[in-house]
C-alpha atoms as a PDB file:
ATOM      1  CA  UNK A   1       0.000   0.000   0.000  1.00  0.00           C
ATOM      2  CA  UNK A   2       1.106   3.352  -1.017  1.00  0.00           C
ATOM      3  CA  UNK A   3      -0.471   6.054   1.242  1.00  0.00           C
ATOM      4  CA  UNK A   4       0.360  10.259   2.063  1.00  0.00           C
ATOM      5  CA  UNK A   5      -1.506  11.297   5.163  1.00  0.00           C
ATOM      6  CA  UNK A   6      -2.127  15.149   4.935  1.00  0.00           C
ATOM      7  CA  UNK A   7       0.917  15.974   3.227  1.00  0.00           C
ATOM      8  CA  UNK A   8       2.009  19.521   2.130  1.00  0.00           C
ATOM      9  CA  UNK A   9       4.478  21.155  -0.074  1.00  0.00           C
ATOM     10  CA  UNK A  10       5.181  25.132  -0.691  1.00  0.00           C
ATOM     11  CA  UNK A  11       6.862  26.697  -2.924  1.00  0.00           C
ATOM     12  CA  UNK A  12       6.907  30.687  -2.487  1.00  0.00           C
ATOM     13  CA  UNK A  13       4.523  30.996   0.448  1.00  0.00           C
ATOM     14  CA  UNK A  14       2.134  28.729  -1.979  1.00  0.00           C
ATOM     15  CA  UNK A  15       0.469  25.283  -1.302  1.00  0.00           C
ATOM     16  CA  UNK A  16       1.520  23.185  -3.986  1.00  0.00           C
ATOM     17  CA  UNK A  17      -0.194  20.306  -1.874  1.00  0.00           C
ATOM     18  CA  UNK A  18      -2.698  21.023   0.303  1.00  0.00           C
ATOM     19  CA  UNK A  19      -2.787  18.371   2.968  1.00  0.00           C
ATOM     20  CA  UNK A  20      -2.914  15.557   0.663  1.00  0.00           C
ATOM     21  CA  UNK A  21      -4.014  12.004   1.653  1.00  0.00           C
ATOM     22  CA  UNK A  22      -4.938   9.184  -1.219  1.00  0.00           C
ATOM     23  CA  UNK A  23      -4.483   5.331  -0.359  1.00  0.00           C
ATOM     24  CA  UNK A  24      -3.093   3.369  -3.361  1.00  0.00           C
ATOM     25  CA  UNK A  25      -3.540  -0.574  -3.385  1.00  0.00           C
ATOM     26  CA  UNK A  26      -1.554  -3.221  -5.407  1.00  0.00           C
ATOM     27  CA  UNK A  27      -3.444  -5.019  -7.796  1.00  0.00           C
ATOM     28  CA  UNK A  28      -5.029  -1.494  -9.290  1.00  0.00           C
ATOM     29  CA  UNK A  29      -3.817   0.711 -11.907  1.00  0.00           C
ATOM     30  CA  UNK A  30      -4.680   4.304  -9.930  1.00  0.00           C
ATOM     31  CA  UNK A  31      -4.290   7.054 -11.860  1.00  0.00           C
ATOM     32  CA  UNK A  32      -3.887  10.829 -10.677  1.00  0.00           C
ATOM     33  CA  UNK A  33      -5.920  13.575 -13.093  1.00  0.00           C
ATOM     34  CA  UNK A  34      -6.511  17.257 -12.854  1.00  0.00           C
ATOM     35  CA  UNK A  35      -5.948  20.465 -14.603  1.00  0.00           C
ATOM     36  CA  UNK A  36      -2.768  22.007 -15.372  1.00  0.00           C
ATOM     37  CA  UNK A  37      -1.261  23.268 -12.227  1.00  0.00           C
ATOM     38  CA  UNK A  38      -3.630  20.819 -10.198  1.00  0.00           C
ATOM     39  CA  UNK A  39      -0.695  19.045  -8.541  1.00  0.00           C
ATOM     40  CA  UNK A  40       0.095  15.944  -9.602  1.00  0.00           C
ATOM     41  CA  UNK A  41       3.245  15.654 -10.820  1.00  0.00           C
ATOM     42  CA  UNK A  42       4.228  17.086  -7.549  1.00  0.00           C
ATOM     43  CA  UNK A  43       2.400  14.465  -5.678  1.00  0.00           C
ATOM     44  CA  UNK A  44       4.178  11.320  -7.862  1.00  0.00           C
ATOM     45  CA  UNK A  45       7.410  13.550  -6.790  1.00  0.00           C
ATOM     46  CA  UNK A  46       6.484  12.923  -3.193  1.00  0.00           C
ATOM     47  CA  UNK A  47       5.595   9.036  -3.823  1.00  0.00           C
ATOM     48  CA  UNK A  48       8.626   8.576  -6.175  1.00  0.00           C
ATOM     49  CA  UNK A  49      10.980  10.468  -2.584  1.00  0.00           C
ATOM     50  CA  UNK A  50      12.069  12.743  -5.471  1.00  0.00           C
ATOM     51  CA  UNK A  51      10.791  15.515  -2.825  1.00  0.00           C
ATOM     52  CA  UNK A  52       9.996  15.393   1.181  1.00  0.00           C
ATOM     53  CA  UNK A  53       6.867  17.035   1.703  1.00  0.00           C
ATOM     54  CA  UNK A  54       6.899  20.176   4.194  1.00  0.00           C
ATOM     55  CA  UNK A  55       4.050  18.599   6.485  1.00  0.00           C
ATOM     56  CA  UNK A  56       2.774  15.364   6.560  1.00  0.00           C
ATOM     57  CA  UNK A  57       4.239  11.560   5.922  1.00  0.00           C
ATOM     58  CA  UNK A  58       4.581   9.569   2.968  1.00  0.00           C
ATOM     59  CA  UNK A  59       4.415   5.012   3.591  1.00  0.00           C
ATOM     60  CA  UNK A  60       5.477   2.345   1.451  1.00  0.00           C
ATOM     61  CA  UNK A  61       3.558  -0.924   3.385  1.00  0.00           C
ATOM     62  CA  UNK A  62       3.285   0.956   6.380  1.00  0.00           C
ATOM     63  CA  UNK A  63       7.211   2.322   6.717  1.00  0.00           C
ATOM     64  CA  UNK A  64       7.676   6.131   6.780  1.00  0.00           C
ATOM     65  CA  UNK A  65       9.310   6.394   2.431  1.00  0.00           C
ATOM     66  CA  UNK A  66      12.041   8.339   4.208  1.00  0.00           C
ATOM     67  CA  UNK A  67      13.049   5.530   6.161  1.00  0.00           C
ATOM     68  CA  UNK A  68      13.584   3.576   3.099  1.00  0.00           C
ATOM     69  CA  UNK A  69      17.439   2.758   2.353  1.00  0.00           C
ATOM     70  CA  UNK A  70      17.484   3.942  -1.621  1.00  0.00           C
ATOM     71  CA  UNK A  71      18.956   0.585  -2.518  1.00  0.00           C
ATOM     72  CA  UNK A  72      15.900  -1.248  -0.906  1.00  0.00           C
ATOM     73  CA  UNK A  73      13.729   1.676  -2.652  1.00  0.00           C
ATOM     74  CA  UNK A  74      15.298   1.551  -5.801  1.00  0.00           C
ATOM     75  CA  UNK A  75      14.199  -2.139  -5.815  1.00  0.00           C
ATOM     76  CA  UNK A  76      10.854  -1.966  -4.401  1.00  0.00           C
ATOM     77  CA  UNK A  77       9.782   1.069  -6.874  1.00  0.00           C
ATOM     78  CA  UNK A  78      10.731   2.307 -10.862  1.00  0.00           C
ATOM     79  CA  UNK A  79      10.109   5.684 -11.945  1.00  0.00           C
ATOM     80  CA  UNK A  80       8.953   6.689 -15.400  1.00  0.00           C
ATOM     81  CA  UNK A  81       9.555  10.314 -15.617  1.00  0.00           C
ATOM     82  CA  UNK A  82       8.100  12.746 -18.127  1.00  0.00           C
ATOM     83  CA  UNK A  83      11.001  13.380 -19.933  1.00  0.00           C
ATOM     84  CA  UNK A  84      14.760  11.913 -19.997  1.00  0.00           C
ATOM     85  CA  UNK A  85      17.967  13.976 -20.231  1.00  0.00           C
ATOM     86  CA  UNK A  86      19.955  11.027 -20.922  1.00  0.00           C
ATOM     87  CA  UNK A  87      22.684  12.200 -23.257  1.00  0.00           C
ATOM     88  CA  UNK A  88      24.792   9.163 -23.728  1.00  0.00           C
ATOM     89  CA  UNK A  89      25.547   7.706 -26.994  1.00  0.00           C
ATOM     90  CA  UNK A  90      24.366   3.787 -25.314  1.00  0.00           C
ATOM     91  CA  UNK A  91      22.717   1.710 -27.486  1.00  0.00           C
ATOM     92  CA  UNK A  92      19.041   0.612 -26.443  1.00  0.00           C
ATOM     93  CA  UNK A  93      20.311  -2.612 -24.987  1.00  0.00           C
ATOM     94  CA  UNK A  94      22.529  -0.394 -22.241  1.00  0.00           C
ATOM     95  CA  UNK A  95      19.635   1.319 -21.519  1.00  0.00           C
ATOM     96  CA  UNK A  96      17.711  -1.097 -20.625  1.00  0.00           C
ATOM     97  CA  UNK A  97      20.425  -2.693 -18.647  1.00  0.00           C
ATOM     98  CA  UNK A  98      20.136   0.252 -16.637  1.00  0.00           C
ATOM     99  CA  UNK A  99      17.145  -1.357 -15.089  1.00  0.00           C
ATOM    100  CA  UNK A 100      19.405  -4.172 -13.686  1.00  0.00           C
ATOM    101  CA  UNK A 101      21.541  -1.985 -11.659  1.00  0.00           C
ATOM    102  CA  UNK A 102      19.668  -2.664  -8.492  1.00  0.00           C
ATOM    103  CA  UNK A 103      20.067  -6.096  -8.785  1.00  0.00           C
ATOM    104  CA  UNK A 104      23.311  -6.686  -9.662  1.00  0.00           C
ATOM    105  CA  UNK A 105      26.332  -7.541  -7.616  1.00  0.00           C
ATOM    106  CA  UNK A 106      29.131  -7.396 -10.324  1.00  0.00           C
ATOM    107  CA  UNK A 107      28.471  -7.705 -14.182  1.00  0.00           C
ATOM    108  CA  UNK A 108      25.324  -8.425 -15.625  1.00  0.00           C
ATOM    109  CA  UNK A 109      24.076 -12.283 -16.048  1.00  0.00           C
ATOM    110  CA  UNK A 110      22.562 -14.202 -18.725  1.00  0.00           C
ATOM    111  CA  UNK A 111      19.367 -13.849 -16.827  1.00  0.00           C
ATOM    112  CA  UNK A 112      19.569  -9.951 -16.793  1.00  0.00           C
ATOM    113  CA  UNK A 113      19.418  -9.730 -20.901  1.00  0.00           C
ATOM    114  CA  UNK A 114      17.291 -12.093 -20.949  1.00  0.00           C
ATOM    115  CA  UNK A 115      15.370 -10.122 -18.953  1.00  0.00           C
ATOM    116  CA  UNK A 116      16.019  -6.638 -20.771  1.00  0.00           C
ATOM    117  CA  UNK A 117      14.976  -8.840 -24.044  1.00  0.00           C
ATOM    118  CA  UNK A 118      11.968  -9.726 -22.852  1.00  0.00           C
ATOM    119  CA  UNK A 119      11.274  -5.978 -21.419  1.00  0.00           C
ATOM    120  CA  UNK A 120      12.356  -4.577 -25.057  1.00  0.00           C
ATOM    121  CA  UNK A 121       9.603  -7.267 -26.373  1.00  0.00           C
ATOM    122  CA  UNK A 122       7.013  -6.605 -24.380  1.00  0.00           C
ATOM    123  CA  UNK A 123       7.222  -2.531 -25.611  1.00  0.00           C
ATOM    124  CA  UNK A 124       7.582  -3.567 -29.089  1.00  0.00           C
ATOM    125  CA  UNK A 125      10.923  -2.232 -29.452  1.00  0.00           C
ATOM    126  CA  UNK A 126      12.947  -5.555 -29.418  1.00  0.00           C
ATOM    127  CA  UNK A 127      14.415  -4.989 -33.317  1.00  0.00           C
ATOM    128  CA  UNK A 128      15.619  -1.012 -32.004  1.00  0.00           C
ATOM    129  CA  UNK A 129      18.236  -2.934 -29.629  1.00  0.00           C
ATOM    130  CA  UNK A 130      21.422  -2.520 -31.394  1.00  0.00           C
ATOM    131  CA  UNK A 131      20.470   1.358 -31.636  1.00  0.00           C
ATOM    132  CA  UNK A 132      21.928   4.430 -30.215  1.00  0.00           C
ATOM    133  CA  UNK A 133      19.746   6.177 -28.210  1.00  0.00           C
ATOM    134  CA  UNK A 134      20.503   9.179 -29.210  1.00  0.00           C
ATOM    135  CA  UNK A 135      18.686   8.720 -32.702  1.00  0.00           C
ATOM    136  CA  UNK A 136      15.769   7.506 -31.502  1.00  0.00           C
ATOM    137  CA  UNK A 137      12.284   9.523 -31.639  1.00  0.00           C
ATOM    138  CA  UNK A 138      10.651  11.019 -28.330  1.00  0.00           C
ATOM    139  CA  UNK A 139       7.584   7.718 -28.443  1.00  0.00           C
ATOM    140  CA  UNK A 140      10.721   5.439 -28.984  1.00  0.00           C
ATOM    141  CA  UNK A 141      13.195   6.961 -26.248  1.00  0.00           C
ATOM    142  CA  UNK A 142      10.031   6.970 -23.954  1.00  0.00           C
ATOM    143  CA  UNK A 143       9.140   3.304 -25.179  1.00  0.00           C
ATOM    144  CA  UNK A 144      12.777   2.658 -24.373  1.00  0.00           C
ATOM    145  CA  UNK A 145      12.762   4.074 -20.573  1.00  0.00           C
ATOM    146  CA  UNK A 146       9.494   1.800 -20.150  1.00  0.00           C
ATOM    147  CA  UNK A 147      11.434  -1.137 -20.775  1.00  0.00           C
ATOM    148  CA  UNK A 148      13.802  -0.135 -18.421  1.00  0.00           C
ATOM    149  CA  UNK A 149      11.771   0.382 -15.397  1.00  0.00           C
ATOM    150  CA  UNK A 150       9.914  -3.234 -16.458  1.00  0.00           C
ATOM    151  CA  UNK A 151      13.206  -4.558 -16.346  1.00  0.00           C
ATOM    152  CA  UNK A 152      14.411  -2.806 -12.893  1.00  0.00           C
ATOM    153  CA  UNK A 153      10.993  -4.383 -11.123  1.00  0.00           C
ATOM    154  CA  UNK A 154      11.581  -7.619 -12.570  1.00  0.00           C
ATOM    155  CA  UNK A 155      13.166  -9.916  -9.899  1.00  0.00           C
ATOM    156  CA  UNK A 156      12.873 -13.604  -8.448  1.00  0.00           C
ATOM    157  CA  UNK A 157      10.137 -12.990  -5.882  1.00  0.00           C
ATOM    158  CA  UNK A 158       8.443 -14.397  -2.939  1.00  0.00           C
ATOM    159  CA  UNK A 159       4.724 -14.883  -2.303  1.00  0.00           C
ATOM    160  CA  UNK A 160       4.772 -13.089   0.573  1.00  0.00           C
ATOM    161  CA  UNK A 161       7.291 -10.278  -0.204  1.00  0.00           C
ATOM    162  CA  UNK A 162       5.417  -6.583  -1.140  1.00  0.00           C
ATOM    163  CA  UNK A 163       4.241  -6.148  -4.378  1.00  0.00           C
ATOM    164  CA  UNK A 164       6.174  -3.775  -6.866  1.00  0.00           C
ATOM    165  CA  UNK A 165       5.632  -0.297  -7.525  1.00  0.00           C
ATOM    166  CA  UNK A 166       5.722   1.223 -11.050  1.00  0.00           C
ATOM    167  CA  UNK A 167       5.193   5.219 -10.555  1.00  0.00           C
ATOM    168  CA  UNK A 168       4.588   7.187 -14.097  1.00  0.00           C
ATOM    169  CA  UNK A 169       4.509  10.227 -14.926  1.00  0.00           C
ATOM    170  CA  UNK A 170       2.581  10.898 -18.242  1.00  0.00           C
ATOM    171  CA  UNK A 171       3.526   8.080 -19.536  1.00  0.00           C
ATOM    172  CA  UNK A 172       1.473   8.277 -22.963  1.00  0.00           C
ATOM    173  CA  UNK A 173       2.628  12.047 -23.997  1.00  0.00           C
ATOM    174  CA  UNK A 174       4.771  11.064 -26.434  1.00  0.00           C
ATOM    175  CA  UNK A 175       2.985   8.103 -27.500  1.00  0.00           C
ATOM    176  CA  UNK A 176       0.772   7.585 -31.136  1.00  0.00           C
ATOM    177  CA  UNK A 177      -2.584   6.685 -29.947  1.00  0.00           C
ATOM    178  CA  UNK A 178      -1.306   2.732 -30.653  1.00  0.00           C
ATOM    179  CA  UNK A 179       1.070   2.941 -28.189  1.00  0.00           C
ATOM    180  CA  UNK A 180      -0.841   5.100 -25.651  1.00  0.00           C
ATOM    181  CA  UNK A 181      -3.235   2.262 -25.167  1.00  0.00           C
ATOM    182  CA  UNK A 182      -0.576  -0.604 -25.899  1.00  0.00           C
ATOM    183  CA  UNK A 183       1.190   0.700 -22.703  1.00  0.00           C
ATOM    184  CA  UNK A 184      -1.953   1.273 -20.443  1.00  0.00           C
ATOM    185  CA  UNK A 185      -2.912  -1.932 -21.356  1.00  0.00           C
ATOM    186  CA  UNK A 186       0.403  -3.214 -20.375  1.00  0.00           C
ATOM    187  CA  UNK A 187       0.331  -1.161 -16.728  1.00  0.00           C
ATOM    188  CA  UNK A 188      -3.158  -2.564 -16.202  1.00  0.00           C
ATOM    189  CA  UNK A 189      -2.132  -6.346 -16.446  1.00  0.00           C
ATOM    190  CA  UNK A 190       0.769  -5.872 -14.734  1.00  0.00           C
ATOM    191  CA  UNK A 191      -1.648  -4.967 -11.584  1.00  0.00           C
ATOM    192  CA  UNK A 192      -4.341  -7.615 -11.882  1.00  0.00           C
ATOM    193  CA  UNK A 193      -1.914 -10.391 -13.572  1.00  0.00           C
ATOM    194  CA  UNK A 194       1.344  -9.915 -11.591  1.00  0.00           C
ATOM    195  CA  UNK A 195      -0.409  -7.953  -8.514  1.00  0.00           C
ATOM    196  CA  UNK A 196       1.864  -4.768  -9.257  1.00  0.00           C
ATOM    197  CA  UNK A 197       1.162  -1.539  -7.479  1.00  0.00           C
ATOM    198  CA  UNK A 198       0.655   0.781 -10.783  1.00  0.00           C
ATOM    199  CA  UNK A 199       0.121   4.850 -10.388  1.00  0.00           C
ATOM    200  CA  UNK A 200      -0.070   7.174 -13.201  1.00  0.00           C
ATOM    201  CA  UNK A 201      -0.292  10.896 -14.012  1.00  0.00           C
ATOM    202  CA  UNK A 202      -2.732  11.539 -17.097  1.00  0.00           C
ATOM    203  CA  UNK A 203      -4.033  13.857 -19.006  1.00  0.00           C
ATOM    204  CA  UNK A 204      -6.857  12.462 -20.765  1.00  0.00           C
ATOM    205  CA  UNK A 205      -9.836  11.676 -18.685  1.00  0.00           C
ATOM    206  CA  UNK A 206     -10.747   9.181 -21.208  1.00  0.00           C
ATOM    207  CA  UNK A 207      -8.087   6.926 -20.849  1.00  0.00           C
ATOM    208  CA  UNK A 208      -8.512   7.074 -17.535  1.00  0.00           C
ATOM    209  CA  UNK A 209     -12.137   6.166 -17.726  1.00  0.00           C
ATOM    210  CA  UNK A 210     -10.942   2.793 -19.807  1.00  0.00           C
ATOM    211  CA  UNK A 211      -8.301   1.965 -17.985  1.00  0.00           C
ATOM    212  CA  UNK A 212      -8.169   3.184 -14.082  1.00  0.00           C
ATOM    213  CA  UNK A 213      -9.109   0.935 -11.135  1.00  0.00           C
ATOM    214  CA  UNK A 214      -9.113   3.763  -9.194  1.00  0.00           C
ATOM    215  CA  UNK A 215      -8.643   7.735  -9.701  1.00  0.00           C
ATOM    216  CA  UNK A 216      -7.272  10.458  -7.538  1.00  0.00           C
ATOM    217  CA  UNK A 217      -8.618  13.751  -9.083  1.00  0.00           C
ATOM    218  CA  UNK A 218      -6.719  16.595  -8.025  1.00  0.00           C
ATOM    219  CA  UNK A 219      -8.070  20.404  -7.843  1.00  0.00           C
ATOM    220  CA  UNK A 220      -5.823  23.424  -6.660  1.00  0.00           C
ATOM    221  CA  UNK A 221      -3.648  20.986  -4.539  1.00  0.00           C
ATOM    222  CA  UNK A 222      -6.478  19.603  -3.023  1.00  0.00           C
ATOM    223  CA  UNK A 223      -8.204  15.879  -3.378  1.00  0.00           C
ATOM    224  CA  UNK A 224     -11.104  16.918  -5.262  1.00  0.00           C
ATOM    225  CA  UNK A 225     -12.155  13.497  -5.031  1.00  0.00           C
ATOM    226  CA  UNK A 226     -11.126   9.692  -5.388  1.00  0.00           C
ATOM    227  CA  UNK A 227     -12.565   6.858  -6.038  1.00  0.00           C
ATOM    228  CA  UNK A 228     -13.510   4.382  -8.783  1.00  0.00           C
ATOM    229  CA  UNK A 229     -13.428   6.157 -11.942  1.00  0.00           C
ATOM    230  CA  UNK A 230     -17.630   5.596 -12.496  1.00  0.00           C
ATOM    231  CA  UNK A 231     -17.448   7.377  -8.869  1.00  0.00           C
ATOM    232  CA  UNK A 232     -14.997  10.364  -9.667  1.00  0.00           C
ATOM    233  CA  UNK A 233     -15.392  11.428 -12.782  1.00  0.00           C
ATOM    234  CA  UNK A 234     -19.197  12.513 -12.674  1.00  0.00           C
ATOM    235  CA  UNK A 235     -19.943  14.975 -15.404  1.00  0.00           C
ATOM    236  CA  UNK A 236     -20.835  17.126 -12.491  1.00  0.00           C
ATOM    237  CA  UNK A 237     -17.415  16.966 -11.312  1.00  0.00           C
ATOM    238  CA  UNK A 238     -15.690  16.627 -14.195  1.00  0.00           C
ATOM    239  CA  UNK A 239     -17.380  20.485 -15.225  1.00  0.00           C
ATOM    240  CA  UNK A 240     -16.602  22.022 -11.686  1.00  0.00           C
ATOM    241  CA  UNK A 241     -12.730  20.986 -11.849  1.00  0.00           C
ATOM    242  CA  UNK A 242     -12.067  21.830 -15.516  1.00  0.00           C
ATOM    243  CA  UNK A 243     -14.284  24.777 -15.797  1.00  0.00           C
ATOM    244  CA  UNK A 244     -15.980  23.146 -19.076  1.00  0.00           C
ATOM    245  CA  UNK A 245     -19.937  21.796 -19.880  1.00  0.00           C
ATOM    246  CA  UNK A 246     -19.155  17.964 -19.250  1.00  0.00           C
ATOM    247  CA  UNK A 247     -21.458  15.324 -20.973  1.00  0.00           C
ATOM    248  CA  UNK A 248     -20.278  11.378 -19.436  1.00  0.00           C
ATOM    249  CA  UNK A 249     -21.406   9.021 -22.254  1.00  0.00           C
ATOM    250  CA  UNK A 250     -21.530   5.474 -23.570  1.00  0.00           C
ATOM    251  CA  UNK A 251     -21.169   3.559 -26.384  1.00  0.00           C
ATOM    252  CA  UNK A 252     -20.600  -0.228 -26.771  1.00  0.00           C
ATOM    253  CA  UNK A 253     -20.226  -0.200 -22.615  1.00  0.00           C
ATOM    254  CA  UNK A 254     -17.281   2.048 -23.090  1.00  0.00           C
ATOM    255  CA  UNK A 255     -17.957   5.256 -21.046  1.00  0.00           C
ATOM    256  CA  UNK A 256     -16.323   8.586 -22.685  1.00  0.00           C
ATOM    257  CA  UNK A 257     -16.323  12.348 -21.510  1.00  0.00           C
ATOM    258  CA  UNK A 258     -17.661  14.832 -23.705  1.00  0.00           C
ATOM    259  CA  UNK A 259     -17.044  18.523 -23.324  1.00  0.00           C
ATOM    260  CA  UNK A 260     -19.271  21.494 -25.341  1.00  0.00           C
ATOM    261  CA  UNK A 261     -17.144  24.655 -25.626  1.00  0.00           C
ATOM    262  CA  UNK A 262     -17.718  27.626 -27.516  1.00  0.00           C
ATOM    263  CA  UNK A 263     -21.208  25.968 -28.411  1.00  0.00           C
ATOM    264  CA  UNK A 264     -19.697  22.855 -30.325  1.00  0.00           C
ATOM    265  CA  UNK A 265     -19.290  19.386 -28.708  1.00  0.00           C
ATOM    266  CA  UNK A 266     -15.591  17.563 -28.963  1.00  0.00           C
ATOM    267  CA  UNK A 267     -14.260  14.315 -27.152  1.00  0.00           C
ATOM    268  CA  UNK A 268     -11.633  15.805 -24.825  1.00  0.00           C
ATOM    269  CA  UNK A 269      -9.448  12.561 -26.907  1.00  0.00           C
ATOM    270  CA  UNK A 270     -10.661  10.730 -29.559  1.00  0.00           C
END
């Protein structure tokens, strides 16, 4: 269980977070939404220990994240952040070996390529592995740093160790609409196949309406409200957070937001 209770962040005499406090279970792809400026890529900072809040306490299973050793962390949790700054001419292969780092006690194995391999597989970017990085485009460097995080959580587990935690941040921004639903699709077995702990940061309330097990919705700084996503994203809601006429429809059992602005109806994402 991932968990803040009534954390708080400032920046400039501002609350950035505004005594925050979500519960996030393993098993679930959760995904954080709001408006620009809403907070939530400062509250992933604060699960990811990229930040310490100013008030309030962040747990990993019930320990204090703080208390965490980083090598123990880096183990237990993989980051996907918005963007990379790697700059290194490594081919996709190294990347991905990246991943291992946690895990290894002298040179890579057999087993750790074989495990990049299958990470590079599974994101559909096995035949980019010879590579440099440097050439790819920003969907395949961001395809790239997916398998690398797959690869960092994947490790010989027991049944009663804690489950895995894969913390993204926009992870579909770069992505063709293929992709953006290849790896959501991907995240979401991960948590009801493997039992992951998955948490995202979206954009686009309709992927999060097809996808999310459960949704923190995030309004100033503040929990606006959390839930399943048929719970949190009411139209009613949906219109009071993003300052838009909301519509919540279905077709073919597939619920989809759609907003009217300046008097003509558009899917927020087709």
């Amino acid at each position: 269980m991932f968990a803040t209770d009534h954390i708080s962040v400032f920046r400039g005499g501002k609350a950035i977070l505004d005594r925050v406090s979500i519960q996030l279970a393993p098993g679930e792809l959760s995904v954080i939404l709001g408006p620009n400026g809403a907070g939530k890529s400062t509250l992933l900072q604060a699960l990811t220990r990229t930040l310490t809040p100013d008030q309030g306490e962040v747990f990993l299973d019930g320990t204090p994240l703080r208390e965490l050793p980083i090598e123990e962390l880096a183990r237990r949790r993989a980051v996907l952040a918005q963007e990379s700054f790697l700059q290194f001419d490594f081919s996709v292969e190294e990347v991905v070996l990246l991943g291992r780092i946690p895990h290894l006690s002298g040179w890579e194995s057999d087993r750790d390529r074989d495990i990049c391999s299958q990470a590079l597989r599974s994101v559909e970017m096995d035949a980019f592995r010879h590579r440099r990085y440097p050439s790819l485009s920003g969907g395949e460097k961001q395809r790239v740093h997916l398998a690398r995080v797959l690869a960092q959580l994947e490790d010989q587990r027991e049944a009663a160790d804690p489950a895995p935690w894969l913390l993204l941040d926009e992870p579909t921004s770069a992505l063709d609409l293929r992709h953006q639903h290849s790896v959501l699709g991907q995240a979401r077995k991960l948590a009801k196949v493997r039992g992951f702990g998955v948490c995202a940061v979206l954009h686009d309330i309709n992927l999060a309406l097809h996808y999310a097990d459960h949704v923190v919705l995030m309004d100033q700084g503040r929990v606006a409200a959390q839930g399943t996503a048929s719970e949190t994203l009411t139209a009613e809601r949906i219109s009071e957070v993003y300052q838009v006429q909301a519509q919540v429809l279905c077709a073919s059992n597939c619920p989809f937001v759609q907003i009217q602005s300046h008097h003509e109806k558009h899917a927020l994402n087709v």
